[in-house]
Structure formats: C-alpha cells, structure tokens
N, C-alpha and C. Protein backbone atom coordinates (compact mmCIF):
# COMPACT_ATOMS: atom_id res chain seq x y z
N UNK A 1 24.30 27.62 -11.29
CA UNK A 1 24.09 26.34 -10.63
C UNK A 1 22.76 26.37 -9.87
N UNK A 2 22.06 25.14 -9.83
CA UNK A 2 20.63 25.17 -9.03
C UNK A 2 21.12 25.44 -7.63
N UNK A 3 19.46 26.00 -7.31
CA UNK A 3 19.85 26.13 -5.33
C UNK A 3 19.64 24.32 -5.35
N UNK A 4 20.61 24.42 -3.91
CA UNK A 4 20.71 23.52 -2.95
C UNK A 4 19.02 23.21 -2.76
N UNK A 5 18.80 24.23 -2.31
CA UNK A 5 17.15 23.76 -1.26
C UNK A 5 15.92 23.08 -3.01
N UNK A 6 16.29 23.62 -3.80
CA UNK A 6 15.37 23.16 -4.62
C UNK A 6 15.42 21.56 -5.20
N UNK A 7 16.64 21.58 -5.07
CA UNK A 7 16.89 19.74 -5.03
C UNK A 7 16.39 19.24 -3.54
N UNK A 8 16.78 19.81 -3.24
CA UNK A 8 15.78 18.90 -1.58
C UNK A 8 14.85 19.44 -1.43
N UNK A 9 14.18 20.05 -2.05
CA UNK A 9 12.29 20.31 -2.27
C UNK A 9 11.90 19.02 -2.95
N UNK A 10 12.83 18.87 -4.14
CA UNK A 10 12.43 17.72 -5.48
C UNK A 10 12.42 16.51 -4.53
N UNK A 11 13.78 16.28 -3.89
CA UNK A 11 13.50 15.10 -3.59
C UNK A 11 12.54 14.88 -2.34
N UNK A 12 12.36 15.58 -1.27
CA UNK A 12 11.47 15.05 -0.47
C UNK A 12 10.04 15.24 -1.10
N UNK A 13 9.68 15.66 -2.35
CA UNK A 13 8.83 15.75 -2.86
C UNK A 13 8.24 14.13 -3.84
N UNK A 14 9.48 13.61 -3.87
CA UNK A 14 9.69 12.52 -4.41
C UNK A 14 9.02 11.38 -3.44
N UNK A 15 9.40 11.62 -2.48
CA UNK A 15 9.40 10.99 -1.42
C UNK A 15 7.98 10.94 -0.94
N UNK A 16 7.51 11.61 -0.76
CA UNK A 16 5.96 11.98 -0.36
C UNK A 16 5.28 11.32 -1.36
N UNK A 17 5.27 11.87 -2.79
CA UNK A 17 4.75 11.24 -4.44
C UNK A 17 4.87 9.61 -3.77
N UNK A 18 6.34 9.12 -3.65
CA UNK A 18 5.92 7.27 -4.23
C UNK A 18 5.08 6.97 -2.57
N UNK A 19 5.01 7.58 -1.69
CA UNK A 19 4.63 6.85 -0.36
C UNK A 19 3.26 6.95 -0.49
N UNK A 20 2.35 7.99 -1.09
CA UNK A 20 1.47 8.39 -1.40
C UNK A 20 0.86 7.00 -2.40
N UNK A 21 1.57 6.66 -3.13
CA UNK A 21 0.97 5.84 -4.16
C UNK A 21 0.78 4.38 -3.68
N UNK A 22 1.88 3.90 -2.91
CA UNK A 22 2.65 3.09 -1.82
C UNK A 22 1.42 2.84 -1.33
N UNK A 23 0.94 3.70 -0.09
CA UNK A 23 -0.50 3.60 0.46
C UNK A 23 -1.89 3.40 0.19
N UNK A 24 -2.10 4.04 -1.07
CA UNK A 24 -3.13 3.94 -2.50
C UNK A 24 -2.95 2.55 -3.22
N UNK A 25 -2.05 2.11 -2.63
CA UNK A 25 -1.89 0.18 -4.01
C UNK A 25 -1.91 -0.56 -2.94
N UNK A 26 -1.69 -0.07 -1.67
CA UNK A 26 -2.11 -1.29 -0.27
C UNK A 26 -3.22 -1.38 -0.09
N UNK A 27 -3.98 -0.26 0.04
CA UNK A 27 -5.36 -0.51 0.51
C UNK A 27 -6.64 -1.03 -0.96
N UNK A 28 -5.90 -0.50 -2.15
CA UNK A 28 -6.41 -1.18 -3.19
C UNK A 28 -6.24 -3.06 -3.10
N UNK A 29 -5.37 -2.81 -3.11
CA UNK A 29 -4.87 -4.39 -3.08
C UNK A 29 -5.95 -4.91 -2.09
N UNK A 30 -5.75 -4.25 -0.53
CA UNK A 30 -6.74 -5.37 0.20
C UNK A 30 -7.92 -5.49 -0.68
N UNK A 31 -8.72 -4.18 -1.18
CA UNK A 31 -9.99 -5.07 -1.52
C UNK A 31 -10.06 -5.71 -2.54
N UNK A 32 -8.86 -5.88 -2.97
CA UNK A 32 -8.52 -6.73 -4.80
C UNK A 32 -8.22 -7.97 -4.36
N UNK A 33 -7.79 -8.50 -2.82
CA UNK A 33 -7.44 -9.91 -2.41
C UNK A 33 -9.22 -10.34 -2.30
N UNK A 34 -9.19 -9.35 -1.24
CA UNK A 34 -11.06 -9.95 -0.33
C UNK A 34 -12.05 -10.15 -1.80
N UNK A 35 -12.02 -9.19 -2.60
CA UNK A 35 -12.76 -9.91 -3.52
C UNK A 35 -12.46 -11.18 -4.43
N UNK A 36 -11.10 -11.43 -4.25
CA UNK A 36 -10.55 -12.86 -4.73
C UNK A 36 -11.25 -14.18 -3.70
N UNK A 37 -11.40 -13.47 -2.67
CA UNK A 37 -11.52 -14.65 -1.60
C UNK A 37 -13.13 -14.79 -1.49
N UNK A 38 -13.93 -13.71 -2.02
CA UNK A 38 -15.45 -14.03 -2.05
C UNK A 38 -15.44 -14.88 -3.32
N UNK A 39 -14.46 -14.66 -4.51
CA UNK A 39 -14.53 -15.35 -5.74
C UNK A 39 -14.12 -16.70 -5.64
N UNK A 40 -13.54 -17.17 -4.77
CA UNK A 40 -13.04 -18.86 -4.02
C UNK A 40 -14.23 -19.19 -3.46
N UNK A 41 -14.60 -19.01 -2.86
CA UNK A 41 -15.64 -19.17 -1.74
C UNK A 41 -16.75 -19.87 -2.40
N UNK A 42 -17.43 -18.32 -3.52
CA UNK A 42 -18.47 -18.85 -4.46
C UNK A 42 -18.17 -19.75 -5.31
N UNK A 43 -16.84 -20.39 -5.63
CA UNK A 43 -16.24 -21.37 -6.22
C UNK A 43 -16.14 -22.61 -5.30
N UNK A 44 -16.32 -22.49 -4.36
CA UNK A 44 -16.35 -23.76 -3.02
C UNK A 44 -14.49 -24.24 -3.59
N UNK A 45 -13.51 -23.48 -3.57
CA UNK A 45 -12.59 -23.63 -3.40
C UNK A 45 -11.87 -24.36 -2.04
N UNK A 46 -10.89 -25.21 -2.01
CA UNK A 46 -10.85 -26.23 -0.74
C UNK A 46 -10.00 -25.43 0.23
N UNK A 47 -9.80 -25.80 1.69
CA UNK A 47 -9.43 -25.33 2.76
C UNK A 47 -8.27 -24.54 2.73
N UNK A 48 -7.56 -25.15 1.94
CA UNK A 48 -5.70 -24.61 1.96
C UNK A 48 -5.97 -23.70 1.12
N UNK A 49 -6.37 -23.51 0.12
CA UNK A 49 -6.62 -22.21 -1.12
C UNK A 49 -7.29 -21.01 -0.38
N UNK A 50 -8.35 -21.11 0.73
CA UNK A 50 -8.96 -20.18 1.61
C UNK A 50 -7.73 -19.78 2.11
N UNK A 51 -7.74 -20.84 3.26
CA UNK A 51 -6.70 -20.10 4.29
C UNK A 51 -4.97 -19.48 3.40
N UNK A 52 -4.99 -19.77 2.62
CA UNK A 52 -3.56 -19.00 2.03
C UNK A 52 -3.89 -17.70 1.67
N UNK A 53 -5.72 -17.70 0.59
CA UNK A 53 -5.79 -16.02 0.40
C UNK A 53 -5.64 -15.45 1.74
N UNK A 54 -6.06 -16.10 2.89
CA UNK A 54 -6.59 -15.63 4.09
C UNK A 54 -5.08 -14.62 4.61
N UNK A 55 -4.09 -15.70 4.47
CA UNK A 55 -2.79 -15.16 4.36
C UNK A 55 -2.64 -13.52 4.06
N UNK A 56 -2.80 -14.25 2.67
CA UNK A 56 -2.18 -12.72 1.90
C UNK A 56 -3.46 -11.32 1.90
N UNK A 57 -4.73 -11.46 2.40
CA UNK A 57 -4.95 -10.21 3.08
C UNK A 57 -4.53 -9.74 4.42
N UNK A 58 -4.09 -10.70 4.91
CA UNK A 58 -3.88 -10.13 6.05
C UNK A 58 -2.25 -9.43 6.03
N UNK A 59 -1.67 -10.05 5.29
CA UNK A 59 -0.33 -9.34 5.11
C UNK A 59 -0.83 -7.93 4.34
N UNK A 60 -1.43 -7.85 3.81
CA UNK A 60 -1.97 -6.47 2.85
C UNK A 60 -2.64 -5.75 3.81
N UNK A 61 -3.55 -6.21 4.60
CA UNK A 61 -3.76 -4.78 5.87
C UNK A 61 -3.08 -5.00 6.71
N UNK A 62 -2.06 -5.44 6.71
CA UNK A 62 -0.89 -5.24 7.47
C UNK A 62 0.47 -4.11 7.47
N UNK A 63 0.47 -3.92 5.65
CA UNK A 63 1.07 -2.89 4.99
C UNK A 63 0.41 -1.45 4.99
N UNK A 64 -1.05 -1.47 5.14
CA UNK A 64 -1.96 -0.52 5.13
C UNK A 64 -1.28 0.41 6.18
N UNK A 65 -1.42 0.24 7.78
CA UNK A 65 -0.90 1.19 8.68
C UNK A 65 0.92 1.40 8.31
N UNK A 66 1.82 0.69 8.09
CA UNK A 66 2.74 0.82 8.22
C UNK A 66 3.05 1.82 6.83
N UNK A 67 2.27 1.66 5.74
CA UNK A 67 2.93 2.64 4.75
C UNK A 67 1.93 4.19 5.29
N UNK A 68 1.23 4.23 6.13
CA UNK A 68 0.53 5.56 6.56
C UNK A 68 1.31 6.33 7.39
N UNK A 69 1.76 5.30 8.12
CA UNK A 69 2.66 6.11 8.90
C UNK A 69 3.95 6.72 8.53
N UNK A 70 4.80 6.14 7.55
CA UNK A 70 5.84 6.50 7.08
C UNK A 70 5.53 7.72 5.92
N UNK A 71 4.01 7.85 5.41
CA UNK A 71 3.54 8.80 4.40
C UNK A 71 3.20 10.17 5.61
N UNK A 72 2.54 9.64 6.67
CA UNK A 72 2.44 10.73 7.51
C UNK A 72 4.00 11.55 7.90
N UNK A 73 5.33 10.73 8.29
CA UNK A 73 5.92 11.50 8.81
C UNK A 73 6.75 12.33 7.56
N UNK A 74 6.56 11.60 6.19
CA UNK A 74 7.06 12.43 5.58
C UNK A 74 6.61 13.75 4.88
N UNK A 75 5.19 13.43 5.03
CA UNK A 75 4.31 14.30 4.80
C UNK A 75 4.52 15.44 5.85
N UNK A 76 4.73 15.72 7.07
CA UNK A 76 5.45 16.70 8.24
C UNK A 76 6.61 16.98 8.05
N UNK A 77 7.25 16.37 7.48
CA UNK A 77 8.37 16.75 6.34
C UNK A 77 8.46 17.88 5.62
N UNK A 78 7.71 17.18 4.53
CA UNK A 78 7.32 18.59 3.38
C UNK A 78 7.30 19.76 3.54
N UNK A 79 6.00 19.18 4.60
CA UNK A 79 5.08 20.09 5.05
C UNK A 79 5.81 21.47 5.84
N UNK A 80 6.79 21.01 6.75
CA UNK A 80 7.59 22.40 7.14
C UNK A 80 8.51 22.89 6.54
N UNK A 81 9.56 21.89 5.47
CA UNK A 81 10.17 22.33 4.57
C UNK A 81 9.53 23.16 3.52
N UNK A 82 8.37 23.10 3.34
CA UNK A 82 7.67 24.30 2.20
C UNK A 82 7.47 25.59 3.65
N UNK A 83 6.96 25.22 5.03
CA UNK A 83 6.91 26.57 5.61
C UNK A 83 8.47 27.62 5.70
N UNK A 84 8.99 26.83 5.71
CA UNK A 84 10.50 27.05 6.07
C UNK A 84 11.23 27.68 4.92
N UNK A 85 10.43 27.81 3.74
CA UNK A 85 11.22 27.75 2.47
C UNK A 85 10.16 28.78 1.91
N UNK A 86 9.42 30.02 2.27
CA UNK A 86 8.76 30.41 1.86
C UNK A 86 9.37 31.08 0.34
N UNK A 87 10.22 31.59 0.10
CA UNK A 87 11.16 32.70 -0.98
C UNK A 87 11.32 31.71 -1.80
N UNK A 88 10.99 30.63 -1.70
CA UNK A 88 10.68 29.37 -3.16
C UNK A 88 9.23 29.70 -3.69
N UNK A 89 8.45 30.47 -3.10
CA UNK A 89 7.19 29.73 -3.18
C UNK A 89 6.98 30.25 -5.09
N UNK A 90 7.86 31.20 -5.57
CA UNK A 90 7.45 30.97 -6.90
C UNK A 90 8.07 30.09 -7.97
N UNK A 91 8.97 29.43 -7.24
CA UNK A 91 9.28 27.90 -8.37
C UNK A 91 8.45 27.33 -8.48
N UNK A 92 8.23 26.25 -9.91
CA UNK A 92 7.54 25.41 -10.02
C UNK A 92 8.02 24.19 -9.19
N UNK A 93 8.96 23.94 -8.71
CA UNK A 93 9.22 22.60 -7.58
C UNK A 93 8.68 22.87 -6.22
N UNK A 94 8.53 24.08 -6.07
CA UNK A 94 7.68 24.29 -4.82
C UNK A 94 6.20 24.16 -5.63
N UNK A 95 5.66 24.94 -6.53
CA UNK A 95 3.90 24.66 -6.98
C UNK A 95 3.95 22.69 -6.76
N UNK A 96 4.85 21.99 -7.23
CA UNK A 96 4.59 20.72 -7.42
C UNK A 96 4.58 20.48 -6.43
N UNK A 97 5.46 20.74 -5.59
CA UNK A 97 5.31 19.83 -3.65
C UNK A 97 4.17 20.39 -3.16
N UNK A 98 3.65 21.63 -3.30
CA UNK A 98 2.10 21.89 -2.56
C UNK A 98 1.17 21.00 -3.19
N UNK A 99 1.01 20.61 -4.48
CA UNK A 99 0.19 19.81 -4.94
C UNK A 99 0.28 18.51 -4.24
N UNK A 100 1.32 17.77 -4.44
CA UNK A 100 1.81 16.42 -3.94
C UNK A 100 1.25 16.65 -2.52
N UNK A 101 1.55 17.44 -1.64
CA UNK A 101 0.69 17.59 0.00
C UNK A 101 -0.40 17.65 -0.07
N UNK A 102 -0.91 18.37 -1.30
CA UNK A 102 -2.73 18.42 -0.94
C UNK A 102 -2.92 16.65 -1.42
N UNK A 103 -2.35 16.11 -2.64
CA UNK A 103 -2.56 14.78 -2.81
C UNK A 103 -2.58 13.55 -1.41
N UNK A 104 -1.67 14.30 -0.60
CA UNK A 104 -0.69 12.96 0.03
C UNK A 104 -2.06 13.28 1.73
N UNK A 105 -2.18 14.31 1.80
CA UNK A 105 -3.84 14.41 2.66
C UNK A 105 -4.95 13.74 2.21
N UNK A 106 -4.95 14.11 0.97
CA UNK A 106 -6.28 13.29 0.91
C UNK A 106 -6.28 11.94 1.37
N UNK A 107 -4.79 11.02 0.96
CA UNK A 107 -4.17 9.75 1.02
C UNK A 107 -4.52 9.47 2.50
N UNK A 108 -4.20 10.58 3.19
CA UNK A 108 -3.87 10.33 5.00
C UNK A 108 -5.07 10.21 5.47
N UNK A 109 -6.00 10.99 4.56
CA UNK A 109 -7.62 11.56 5.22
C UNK A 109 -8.54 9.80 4.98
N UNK A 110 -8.35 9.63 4.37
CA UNK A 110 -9.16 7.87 3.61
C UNK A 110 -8.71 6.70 5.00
C-alpha cells in the first residue's frame, strides 16, 4: 500500500501547481483586458463600453493579490512539508513538489 505522506505530498503539490497557474492567468489577463481597452479607445468606442472594460480590469487586479496570497501560504505549506519529510526526498513525488516550489517562487517573485 502507498505511504500516507506521499499522497499528501501529491496533493498539496497539487495545490501549489493550480494556484501557481491561478496567479499566472490573473495577471496575464490584466494585461489582456488593458490592451482591449487601448483597442476601444483607438476605436473611439462610446462611454459605457469604456467604463465596463474599466470594470473588468479592475476586478482582474483585484484577483492578482488575492490569488498571491493564497499561493504564498500554500507555498509555506509545501515548503515545510518537503523539510519535514526529508526520507522522501528520493521519490519522484517529492522531485515533482521541489520543482513545483522552485516554479511557484518564481510566480511569488513577479
């Protein structure tokens, strides 16, 4: 039967992976709205069509801090569950969660 701890390596590893991506499609997104809204603009698009994109970036860097923070605490997560778990360190579900942390830093570092 699998260890216990290697399923809860996988999954908080899981966890880190989609928050990581989560954070990476918010801050994409903002500049995928703002350049919609320079593309209105140069279109002399009318008042209500502005102010609605105006809307929906601001709801999009609005998502920006809130999915960082929830990537940060799970990322302190991992992060001591791999210290804590050293006698894994030659599974491949542990090689994959160190990767996913060096990924999910870079995410935090931007």
């Amino acid at each position: 039967m699998t260890d216990p701890r290697i399923r809860q390596l996988v999954i908080k590893s899981g966890v880190v992976k989609r928050l990581t991506k989560e954070k990476f499609c918010y801050a994409k997104e903002v500049v995928v709205e703002q350049n919609r809204m320079e593309k209105f603009k140069g279109e002399g698009a009318d008042d209500h069509v502005l102010r609605k994109q105006e809307e929906v970036i601001q709801e999009c860097i609005m998502m920006v801090p809130d999915s960082k923070r929830r990537l940060q605490k799970e990322y302190e997560i991992l992060e001591k569950y791999l210290q804590d778990e050293q006698d894994l360190k030659e599974t491949e579900a542990y090689t994959k969660a160190a990767e996913i942390l060096k990924a999910a830093k870079l995410e935090l570092d931007t």
